[in-house]
C-alpha atoms as a PDB file:
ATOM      1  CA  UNK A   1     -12.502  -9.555   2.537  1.00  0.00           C
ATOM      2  CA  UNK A   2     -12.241  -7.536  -0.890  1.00  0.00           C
ATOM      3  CA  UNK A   3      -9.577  -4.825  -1.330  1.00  0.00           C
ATOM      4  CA  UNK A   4      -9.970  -2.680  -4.162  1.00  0.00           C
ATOM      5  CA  UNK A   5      -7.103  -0.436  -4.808  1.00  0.00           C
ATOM      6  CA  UNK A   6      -7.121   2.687  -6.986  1.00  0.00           C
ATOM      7  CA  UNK A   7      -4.542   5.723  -7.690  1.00  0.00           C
ATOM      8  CA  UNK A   8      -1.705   4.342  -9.458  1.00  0.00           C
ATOM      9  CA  UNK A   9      -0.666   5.435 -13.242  1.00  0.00           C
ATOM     10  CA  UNK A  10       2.057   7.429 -14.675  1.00  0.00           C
ATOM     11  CA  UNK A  11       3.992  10.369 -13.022  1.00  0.00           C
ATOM     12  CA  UNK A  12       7.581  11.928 -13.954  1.00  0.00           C
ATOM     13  CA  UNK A  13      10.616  11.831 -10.864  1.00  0.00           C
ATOM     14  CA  UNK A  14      10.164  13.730  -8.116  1.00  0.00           C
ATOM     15  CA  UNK A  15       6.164  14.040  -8.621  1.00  0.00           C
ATOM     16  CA  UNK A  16       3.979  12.667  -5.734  1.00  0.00           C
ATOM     17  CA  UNK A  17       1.266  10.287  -6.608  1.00  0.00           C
ATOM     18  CA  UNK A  18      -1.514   8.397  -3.622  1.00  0.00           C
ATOM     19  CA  UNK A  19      -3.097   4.803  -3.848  1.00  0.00           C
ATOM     20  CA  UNK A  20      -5.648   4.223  -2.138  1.00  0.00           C
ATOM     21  CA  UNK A  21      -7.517   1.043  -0.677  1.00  0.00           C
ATOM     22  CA  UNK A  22     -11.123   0.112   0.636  1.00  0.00           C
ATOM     23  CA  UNK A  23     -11.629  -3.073   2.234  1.00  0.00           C
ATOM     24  CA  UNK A  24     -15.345  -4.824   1.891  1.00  0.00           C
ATOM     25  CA  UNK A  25     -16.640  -7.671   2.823  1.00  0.00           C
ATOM     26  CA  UNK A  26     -15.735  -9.243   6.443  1.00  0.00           C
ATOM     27  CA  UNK A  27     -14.048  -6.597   7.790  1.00  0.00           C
ATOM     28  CA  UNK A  28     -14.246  -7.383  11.450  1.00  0.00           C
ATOM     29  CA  UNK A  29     -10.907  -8.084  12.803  1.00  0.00           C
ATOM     30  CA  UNK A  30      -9.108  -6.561  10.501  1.00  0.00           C
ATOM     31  CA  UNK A  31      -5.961  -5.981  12.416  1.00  0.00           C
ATOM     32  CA  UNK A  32      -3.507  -3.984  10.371  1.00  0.00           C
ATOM     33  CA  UNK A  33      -3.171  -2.886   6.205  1.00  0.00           C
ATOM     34  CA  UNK A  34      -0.850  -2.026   4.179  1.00  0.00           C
ATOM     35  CA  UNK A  35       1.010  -2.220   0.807  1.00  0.00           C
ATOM     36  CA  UNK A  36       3.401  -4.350  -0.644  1.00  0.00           C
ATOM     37  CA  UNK A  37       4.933  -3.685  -4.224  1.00  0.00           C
ATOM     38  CA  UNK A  38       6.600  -6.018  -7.207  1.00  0.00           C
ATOM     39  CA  UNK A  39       8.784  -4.497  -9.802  1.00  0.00           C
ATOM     40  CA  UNK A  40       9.334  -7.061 -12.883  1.00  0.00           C
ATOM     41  CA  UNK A  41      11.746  -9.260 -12.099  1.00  0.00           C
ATOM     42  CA  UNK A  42      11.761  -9.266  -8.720  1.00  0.00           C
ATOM     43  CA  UNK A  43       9.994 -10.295  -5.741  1.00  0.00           C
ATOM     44  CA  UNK A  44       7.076  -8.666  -3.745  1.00  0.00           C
ATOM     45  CA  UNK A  45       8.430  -6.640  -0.919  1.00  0.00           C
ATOM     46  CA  UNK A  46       6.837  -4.792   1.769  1.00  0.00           C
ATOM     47  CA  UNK A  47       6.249  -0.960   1.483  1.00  0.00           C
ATOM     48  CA  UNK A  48       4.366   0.336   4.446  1.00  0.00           C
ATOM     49  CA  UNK A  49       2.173  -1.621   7.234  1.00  0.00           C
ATOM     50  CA  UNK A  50      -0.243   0.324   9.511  1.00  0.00           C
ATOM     51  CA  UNK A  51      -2.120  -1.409  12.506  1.00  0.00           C
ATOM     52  CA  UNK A  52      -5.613  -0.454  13.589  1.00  0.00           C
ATOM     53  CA  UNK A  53      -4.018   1.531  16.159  1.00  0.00           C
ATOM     54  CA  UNK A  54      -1.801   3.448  13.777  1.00  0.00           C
ATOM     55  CA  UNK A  55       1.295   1.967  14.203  1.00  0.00           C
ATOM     56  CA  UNK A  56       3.617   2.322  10.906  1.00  0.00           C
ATOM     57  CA  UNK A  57       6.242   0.171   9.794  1.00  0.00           C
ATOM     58  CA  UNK A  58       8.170   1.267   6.258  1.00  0.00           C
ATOM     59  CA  UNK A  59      10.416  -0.030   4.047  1.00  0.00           C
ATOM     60  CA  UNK A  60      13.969   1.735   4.212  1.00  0.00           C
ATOM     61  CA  UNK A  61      13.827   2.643   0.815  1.00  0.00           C
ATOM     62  CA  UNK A  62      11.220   4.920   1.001  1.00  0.00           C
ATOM     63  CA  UNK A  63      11.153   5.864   4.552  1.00  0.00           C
ATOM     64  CA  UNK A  64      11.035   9.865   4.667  1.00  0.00           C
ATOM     65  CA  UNK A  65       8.991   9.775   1.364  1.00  0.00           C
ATOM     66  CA  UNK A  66       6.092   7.675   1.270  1.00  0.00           C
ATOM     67  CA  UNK A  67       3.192   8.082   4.325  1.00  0.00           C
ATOM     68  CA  UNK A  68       0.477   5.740   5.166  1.00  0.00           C
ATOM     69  CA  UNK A  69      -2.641   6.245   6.963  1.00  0.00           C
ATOM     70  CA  UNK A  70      -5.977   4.599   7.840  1.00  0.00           C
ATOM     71  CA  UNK A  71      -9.385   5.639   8.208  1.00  0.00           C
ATOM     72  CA  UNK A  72      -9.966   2.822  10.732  1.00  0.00           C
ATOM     73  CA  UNK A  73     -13.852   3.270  10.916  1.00  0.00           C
ATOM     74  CA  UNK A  74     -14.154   2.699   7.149  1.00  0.00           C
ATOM     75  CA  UNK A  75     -11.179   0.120   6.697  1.00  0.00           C
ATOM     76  CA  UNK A  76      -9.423   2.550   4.459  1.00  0.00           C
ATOM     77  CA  UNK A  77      -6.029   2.846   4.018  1.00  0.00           C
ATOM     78  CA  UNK A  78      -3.473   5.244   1.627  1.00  0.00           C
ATOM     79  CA  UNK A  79       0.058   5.728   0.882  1.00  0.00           C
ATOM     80  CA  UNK A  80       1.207   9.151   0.050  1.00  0.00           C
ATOM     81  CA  UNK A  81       4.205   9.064  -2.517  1.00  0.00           C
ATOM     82  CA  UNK A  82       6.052  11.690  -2.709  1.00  0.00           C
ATOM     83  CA  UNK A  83       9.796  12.360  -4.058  1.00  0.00           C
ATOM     84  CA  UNK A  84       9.113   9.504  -6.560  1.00  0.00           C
ATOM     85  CA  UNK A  85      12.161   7.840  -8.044  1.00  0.00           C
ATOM     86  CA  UNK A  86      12.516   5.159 -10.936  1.00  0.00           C
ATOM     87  CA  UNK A  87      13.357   2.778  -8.564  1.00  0.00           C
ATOM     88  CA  UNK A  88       9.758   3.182  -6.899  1.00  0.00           C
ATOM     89  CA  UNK A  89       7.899   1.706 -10.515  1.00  0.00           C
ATOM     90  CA  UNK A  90       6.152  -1.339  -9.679  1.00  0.00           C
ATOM     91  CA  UNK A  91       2.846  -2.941  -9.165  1.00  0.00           C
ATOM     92  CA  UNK A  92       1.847  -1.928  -5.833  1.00  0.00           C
ATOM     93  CA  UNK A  93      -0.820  -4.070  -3.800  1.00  0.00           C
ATOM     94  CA  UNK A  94      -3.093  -3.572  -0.762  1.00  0.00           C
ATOM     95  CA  UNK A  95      -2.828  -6.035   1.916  1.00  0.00           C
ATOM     96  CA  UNK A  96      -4.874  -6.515   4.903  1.00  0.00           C
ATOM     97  CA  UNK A  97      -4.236  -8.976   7.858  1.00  0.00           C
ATOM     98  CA  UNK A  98      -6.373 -10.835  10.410  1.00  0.00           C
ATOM     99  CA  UNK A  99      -3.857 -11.578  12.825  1.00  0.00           C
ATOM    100  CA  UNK A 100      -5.994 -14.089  14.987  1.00  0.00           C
ATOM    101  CA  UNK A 101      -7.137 -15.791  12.068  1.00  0.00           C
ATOM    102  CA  UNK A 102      -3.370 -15.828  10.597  1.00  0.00           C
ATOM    103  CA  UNK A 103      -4.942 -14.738   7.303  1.00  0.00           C
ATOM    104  CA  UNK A 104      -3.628 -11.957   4.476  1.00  0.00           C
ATOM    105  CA  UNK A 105      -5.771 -10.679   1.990  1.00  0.00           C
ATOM    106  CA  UNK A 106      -5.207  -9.227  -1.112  1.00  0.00           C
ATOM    107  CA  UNK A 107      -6.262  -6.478  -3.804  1.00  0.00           C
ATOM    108  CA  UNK A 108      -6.006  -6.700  -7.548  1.00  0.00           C
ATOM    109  CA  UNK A 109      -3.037  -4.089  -7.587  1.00  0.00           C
ATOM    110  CA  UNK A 110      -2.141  -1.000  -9.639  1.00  0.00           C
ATOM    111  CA  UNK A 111       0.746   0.143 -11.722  1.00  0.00           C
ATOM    112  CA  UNK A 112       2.985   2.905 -10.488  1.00  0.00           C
ATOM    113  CA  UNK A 113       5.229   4.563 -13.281  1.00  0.00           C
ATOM    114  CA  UNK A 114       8.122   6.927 -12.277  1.00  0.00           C
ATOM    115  CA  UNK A 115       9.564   7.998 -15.451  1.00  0.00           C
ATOM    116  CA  UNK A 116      13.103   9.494 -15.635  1.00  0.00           C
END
């Protein structure tokens, strides 16, 4: 499986910004995607997880302003960001599960910049 992500870049506080993802490859059994993000210094953390069946699961932090959704059928998944805070600048990443196999995939990732 290949995840290329895309959407990132620079955006001032309180501007909205969405990533996308589009997994290729093997996608059969593709259970769930999502994103994870890693500011510097610190470790990766999870952002927002959607199953095939569109079941969400966010992070606290951004819960009320970030929304994920998947195009199932194409194995597509993005993350609306909106509200953006400083605290929100980090590499963010595209994940996608296979949770039969017990396998994670992952994309390259792209830079998100709130500035202040």
């Amino acid at each position: 499986v290949q995840l290329q992500a895309s959407g990132g870049g620079l955006v001032q506080a309180g501007g909205s910004l969405r990533l996308s993802c589009a997994a290729s490859g093997n996608i059969f059994s593709i259970s769930a995607m999502g994103w994870y993000r890693q500011a510097p210094g610190k470790e990766r953390e999870l952002v927002a997880t959607i199953t095939g069946g569109g079941v969400t699961n966010y992070a606290d932090s951004v819960k009320g302003r970030f929304a994920i959704s998947i195009d199932n059928a194409k194995k597509k998944v993005y993350l609306q960001m909106n509200s953006l805070i400083p605290e929100d600048t980090a590499v963010y990443y595209c994940n996608a599960e296979k949770y039969e196999l017990g396998l994670h995939y992952w994309g390259q990732g792209t830079l998100v910049t709130v500035s202040s």
